[in-house]
Protein backbone atom coordinates (compact mmCIF):
# COMPACT_ATOMS: atom_id res chain seq x y z
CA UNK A 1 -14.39 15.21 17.54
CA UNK A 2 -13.38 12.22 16.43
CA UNK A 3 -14.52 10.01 13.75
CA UNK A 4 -14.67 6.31 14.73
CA UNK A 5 -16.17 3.04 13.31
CA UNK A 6 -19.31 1.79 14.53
CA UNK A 7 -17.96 -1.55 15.13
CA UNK A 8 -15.18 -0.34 17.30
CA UNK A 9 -18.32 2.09 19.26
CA UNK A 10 -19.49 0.81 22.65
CA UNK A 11 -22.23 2.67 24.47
CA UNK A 12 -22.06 5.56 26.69
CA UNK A 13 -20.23 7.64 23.87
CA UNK A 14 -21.64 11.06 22.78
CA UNK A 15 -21.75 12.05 19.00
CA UNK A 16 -19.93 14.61 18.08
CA UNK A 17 -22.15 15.62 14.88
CA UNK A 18 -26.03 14.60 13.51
CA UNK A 19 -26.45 11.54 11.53
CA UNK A 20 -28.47 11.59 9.04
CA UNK A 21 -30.59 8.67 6.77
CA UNK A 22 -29.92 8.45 3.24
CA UNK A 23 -33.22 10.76 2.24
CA UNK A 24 -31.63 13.27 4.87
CA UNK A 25 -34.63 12.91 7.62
CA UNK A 26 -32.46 13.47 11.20
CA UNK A 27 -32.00 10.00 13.05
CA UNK A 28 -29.39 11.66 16.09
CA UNK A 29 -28.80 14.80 16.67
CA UNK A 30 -25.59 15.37 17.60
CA UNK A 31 -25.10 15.16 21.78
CA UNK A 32 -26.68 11.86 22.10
CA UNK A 33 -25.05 9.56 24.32
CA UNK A 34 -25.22 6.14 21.88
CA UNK A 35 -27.31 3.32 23.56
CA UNK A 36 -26.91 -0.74 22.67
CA UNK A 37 -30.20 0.19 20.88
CA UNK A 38 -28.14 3.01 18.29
CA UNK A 39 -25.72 0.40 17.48
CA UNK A 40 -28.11 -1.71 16.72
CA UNK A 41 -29.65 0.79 14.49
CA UNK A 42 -26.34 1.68 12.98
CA UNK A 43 -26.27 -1.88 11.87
CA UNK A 44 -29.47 -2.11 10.42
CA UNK A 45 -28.97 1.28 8.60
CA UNK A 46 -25.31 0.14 7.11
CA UNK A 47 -24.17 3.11 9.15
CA UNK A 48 -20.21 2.27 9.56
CA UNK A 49 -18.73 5.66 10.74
CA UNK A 50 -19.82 8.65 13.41
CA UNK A 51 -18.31 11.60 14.48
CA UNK A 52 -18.01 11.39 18.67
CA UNK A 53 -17.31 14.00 20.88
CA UNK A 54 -13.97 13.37 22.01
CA UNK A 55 -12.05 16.93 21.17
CA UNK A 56 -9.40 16.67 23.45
CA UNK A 57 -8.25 13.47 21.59
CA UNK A 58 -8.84 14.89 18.01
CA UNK A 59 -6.26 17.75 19.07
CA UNK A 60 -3.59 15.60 20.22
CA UNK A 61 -3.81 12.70 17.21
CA UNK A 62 -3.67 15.40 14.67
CA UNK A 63 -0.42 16.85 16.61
CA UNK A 64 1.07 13.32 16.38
CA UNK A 65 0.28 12.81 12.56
CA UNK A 66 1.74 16.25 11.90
CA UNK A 67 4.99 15.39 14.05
CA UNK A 68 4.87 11.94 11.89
CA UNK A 69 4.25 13.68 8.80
CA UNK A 70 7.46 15.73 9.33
CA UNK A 71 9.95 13.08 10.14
CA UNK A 72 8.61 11.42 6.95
CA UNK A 73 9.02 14.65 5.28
CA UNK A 74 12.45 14.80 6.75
CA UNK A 75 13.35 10.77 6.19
CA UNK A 76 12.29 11.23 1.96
CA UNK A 77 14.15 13.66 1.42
CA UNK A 78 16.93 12.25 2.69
CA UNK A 79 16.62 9.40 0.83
CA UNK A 80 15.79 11.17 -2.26
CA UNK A 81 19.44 13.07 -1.73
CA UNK A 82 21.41 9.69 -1.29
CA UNK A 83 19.68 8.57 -4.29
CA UNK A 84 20.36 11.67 -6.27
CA UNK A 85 24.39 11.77 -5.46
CA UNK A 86 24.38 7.80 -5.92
CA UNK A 87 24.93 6.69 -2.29
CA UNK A 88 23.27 3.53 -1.38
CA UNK A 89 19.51 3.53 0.38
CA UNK A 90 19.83 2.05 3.77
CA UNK A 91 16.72 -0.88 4.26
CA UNK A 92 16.06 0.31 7.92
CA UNK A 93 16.14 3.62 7.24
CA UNK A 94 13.21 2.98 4.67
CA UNK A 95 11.41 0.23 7.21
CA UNK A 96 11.73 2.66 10.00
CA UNK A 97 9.83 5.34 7.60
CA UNK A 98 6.73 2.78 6.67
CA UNK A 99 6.75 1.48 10.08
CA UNK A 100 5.73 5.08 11.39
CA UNK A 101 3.21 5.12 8.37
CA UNK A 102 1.88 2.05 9.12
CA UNK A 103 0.85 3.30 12.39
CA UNK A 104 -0.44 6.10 11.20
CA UNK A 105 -2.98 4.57 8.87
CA UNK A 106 -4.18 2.15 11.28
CA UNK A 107 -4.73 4.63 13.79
CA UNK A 108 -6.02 8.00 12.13
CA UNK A 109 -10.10 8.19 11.78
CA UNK A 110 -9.68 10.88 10.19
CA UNK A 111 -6.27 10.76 7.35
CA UNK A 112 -7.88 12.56 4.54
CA UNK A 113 -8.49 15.59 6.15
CA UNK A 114 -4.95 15.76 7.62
CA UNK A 115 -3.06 14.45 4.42
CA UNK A 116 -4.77 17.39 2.56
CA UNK A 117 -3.63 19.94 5.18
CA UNK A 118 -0.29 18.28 4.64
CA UNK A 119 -0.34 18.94 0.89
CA UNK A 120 1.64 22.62 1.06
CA UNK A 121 4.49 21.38 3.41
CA UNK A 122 6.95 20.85 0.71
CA UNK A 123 7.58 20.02 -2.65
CA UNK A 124 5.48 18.12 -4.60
CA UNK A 125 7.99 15.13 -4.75
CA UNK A 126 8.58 14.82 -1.15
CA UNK A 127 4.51 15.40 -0.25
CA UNK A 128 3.88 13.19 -2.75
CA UNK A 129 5.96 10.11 -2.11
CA UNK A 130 4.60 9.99 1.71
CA UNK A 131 1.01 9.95 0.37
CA UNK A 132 1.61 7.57 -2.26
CA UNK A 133 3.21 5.11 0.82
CA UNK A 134 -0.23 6.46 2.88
CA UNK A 135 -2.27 5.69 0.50
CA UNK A 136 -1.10 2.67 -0.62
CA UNK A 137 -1.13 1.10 3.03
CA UNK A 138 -4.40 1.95 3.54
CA UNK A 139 -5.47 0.19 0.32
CA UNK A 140 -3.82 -3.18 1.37
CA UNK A 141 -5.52 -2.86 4.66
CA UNK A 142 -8.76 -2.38 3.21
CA UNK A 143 -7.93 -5.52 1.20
CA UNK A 144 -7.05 -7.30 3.84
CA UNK A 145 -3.35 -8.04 2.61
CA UNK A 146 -0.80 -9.54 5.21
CA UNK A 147 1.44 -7.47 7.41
CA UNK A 148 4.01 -8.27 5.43
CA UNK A 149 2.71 -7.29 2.04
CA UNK A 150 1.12 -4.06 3.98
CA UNK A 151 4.79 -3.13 5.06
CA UNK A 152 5.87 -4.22 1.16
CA UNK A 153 3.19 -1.57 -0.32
CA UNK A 154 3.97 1.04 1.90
CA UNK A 155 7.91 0.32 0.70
CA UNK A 156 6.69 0.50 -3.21
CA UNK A 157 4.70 3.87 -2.27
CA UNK A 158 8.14 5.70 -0.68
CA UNK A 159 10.44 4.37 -4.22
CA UNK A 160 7.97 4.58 -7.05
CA UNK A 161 9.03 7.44 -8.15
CA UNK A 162 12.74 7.87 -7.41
CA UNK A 163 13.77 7.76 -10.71
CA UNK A 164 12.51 11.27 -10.75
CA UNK A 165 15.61 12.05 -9.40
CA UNK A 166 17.26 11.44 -12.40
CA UNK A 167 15.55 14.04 -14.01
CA UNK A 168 16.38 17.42 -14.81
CA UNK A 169 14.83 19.65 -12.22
CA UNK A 170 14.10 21.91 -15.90
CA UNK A 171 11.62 19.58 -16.64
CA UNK A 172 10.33 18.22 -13.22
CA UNK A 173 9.51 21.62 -12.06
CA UNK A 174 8.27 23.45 -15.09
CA UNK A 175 5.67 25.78 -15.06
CA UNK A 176 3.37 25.29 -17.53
CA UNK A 177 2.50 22.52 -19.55
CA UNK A 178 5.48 19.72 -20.79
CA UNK A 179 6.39 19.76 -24.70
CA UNK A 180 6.32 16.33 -26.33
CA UNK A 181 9.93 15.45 -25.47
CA UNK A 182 10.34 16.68 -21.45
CA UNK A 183 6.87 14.57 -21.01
CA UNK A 184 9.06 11.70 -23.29
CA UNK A 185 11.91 12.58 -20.90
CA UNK A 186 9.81 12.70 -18.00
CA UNK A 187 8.15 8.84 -18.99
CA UNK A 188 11.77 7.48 -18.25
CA UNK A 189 11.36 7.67 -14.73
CA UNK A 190 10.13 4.38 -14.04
CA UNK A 191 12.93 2.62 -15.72
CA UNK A 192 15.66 4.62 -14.33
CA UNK A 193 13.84 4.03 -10.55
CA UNK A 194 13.59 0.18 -11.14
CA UNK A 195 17.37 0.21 -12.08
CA UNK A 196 18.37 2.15 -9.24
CA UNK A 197 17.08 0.08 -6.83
CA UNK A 198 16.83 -3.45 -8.49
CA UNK A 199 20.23 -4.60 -6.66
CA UNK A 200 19.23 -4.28 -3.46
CA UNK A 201 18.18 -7.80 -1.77
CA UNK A 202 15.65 -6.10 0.41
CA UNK A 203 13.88 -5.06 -2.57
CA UNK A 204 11.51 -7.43 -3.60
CA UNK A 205 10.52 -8.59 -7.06
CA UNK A 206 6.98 -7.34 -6.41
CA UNK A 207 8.78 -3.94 -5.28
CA UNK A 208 10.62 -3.35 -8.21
CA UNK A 209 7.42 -3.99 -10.68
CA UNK A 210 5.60 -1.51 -8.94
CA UNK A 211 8.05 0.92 -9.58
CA UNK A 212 8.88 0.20 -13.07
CA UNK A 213 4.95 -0.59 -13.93
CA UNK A 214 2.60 2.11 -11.69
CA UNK A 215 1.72 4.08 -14.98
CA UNK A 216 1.06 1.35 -17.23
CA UNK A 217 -2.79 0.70 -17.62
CA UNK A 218 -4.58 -2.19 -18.63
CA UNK A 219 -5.10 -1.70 -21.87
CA UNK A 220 -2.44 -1.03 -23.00
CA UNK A 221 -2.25 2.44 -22.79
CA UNK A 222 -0.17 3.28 -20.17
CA UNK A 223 3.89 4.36 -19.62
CA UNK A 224 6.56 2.90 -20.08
CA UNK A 225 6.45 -0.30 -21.93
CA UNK A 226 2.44 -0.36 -22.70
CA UNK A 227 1.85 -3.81 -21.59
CA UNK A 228 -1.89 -4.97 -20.77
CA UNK A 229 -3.80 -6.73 -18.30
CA UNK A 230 -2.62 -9.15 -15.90
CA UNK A 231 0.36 -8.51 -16.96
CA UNK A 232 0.69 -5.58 -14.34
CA UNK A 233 1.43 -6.43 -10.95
CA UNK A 234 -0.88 -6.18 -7.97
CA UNK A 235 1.94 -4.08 -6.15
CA UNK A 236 1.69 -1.97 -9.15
CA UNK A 237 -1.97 -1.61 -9.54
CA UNK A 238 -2.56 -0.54 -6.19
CA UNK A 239 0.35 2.12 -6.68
CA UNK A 240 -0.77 3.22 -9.56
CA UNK A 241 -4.30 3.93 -8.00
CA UNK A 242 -3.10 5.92 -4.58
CA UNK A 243 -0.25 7.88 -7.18
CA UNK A 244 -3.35 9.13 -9.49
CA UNK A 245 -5.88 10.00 -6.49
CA UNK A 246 -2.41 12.21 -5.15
CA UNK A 247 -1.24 13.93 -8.10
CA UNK A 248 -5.16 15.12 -9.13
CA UNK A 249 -5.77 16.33 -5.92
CA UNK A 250 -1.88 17.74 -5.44
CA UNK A 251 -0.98 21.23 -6.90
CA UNK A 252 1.96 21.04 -9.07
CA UNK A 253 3.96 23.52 -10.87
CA UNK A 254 1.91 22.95 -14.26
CA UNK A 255 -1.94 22.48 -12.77
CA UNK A 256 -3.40 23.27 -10.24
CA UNK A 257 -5.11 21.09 -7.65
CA UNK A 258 -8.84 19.22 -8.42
CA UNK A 259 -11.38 18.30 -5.41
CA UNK A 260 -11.13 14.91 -3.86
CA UNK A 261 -14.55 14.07 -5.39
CA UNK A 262 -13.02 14.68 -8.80
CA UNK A 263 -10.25 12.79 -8.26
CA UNK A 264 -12.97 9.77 -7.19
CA UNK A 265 -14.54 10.61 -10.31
CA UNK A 266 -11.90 10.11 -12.18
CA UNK A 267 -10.69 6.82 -10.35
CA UNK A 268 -14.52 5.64 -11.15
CA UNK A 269 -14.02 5.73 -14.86
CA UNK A 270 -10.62 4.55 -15.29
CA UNK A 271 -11.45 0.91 -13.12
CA UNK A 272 -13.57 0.09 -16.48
CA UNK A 273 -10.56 -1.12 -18.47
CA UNK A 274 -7.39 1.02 -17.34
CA UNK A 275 -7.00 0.36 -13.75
CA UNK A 276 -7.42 -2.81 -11.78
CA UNK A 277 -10.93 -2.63 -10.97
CA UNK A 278 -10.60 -4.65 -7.71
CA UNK A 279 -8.58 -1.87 -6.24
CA UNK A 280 -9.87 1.28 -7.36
CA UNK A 281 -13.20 -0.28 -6.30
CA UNK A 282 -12.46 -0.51 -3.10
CA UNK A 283 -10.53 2.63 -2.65
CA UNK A 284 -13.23 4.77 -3.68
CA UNK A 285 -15.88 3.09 -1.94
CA UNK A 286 -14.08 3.35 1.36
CA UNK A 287 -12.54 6.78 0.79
CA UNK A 288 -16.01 8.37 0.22
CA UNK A 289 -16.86 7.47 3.65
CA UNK A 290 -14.50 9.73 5.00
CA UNK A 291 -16.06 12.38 3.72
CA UNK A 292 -19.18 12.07 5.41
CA UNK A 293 -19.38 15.41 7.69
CA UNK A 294 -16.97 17.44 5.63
CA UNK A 295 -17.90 20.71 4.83
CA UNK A 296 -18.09 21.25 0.82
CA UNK A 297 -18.52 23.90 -1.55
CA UNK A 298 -20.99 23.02 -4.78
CA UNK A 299 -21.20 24.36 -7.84
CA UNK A 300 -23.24 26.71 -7.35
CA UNK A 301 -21.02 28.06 -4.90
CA UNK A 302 -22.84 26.99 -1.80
CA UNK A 303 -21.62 25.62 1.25
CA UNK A 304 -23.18 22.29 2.58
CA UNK A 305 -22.04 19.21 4.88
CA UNK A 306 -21.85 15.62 3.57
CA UNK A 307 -24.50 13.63 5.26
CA UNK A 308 -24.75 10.42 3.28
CA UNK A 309 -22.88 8.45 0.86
CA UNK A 310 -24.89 6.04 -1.43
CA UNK A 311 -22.26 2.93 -1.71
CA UNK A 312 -23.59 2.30 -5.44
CA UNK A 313 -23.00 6.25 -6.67
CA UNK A 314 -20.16 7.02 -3.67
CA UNK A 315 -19.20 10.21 -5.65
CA UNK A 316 -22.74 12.20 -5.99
CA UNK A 317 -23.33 11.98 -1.94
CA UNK A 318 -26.19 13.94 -0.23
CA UNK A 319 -25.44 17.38 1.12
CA UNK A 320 -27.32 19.85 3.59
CA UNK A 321 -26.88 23.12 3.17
CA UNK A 322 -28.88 25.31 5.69
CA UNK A 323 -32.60 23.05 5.86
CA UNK A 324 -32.08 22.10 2.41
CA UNK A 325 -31.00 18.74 0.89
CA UNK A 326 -29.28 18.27 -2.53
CA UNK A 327 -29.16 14.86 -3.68
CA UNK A 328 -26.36 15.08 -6.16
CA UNK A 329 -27.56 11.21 -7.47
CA UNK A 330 -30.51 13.22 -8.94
CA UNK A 331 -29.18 16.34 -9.32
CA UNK A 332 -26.46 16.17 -11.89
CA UNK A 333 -26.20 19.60 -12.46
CA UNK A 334 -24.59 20.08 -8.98
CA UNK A 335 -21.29 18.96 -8.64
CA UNK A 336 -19.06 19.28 -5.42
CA UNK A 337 -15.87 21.66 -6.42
CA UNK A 338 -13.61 21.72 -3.19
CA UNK A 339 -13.79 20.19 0.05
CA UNK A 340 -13.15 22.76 3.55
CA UNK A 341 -10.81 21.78 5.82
């Protein structure tokens, strides 16, 4: 299957999985060849996404992003070695890495799925620097930045955190939780990053910020100088939001790995006052629309699919298990705890 925007739909496709109205009743079942009439429908019904019956090209785009995914693998760690031993970072070998990115998050219906199955192929640093630069294209697309400052993002996702190299692998890799002076040592890294790479003319002022500025916050509270409001950069802000929604939903050495949802959760209550509400707005509204026909597990340990998404609560969706619905926007004891891939 493959998940595709309605607005990029013409007729004569077949659905690949049931879509459902927002109080669950069945409107296709899955199998139904989509009419001018459906799209339509899906128009009136703010239906944006459907799954369509195209296996054979599901099976070769997720071979392509996991080829991709490798050479990116392959390209930041290099990088992350020439900055380590204090050899210069070559520009094209950087634009050639966001330029495969870029393609990658224009092109992928389905990216969530297959950055999360991407998660365990290597170290946190390495995984996590690729989906910082995913993420963090995809958020200037759905803002509707400029190729340019698209490309830009994608550059500020693969260096925000190469200062890291600076730190002793002791503290970057410890089990367990940091004391007071690794996480001091450890709140460096955005300095040391912004001087390592502050010389280069390809790297832009809006770069650098982004680097040096991705964990401050808006009020105030945030690493390393605690500076406030619009102070922060918008290269920074939307770094900052793709490098939280990672590291929750990343195992690391000292905690393990939180559900998507959670993450969203999390994003949700940080845009009042912390986070540039602008772009953590529209990152979780979009994101949670990837979700819909994922299988989940609730809380109480059940297994459901995801079969609407109310835009005004995008993180308590509705979810079928068996002939049952949950409505998670009523039911707030139920909670989703892990997505299946």
């Amino acid at each position: 299957m493959l998940k595709l925007g309605v607005s990029s739909l013409k007729a004569g496709v077949k659905l690949g999985k049931d879509i459902f109205s927002y109080d669950g009743k069945l409107l296709l079942p899955k199998g139904t060849v989509v009419s001018q009439e459906h799209l339509d429908q899906f128009a009136r019904r703010n239906i944006i996404e459907v799954f369509v019956a195209e296996a054979d090209q599901r099976q070769q785009s997720e071979k392509r992003f996991e080829d991709v995914y490798s050479e990116c693998l392959h390209y930041t760690k290099t990088l992350m070695l020439q900055a380590m031993i204090g050899e210069s970072i070559e520009f094209g070998e950087i634009q050639n890495l966001v330029e495969k990115l870029v393609v990658q998050a224009y092109d992928q219906n389905d990216l969530f799925r297959q950055m999360r199955r991407m998660k365990e192929k290597d170290e946190y640093l390495y995984t996590h620097t690729v989906n910082v630069a995913l993420l963090s294209i995809l958020i200037g697309r759905w803002l509707k930045c400029d190729e340019k400052t698209i490309k830009e993002l994608g550059i500020a996702g693969i260096l925000h955190d190469i200062g890291n190299v600076q730190i002793p692998d002791s503290i970057l890799n410890k089990p367990g939780h940091l004391t007071a002076e690794e996480f001091e040592e450890i709140k460096k890294h955005p300095i040391l990053g912004y001087n390592m790479v502050n010389d280069y003319p390809w790297v832009t002022e809006a770069i650098a910020n982004a680097i040096l500025m991705h964990h401050e916050r808006a009020d105030g509270s945030g690493y390393p100088m605690g500076i406030k409001g619009n102070k922060i950069g918008f290269y920074a802000s939307v770094v900052a939001v793709a490098d939280l929604y990672d590291a929750i939903t990343s195992r690391r050495s000292y905690s393990s790995k939180a559900s998507p949802y959670t993450a969203v959760e999390v994003l949700w209550q940080e845009s009042f006052g912390r986070l540039d509400p602008t772009v953590a707005k529209v990152f979780y509204d979009k994101i949670t629309n990837f979700y819909v026909g994922n299988e989940v597990i609730l809380s109480n340990n059940e297994r459901g699919l995801v079969v609407y998404v109310d835009p005004s609560q995008p993180t308590r969706p509705i979810v079928m298990v068996g002939e049952k619905f949950y409505n998670l926007a009523e039911d707030r004891a139920l909670s989703i705890l892990d997505m299946v891939d």
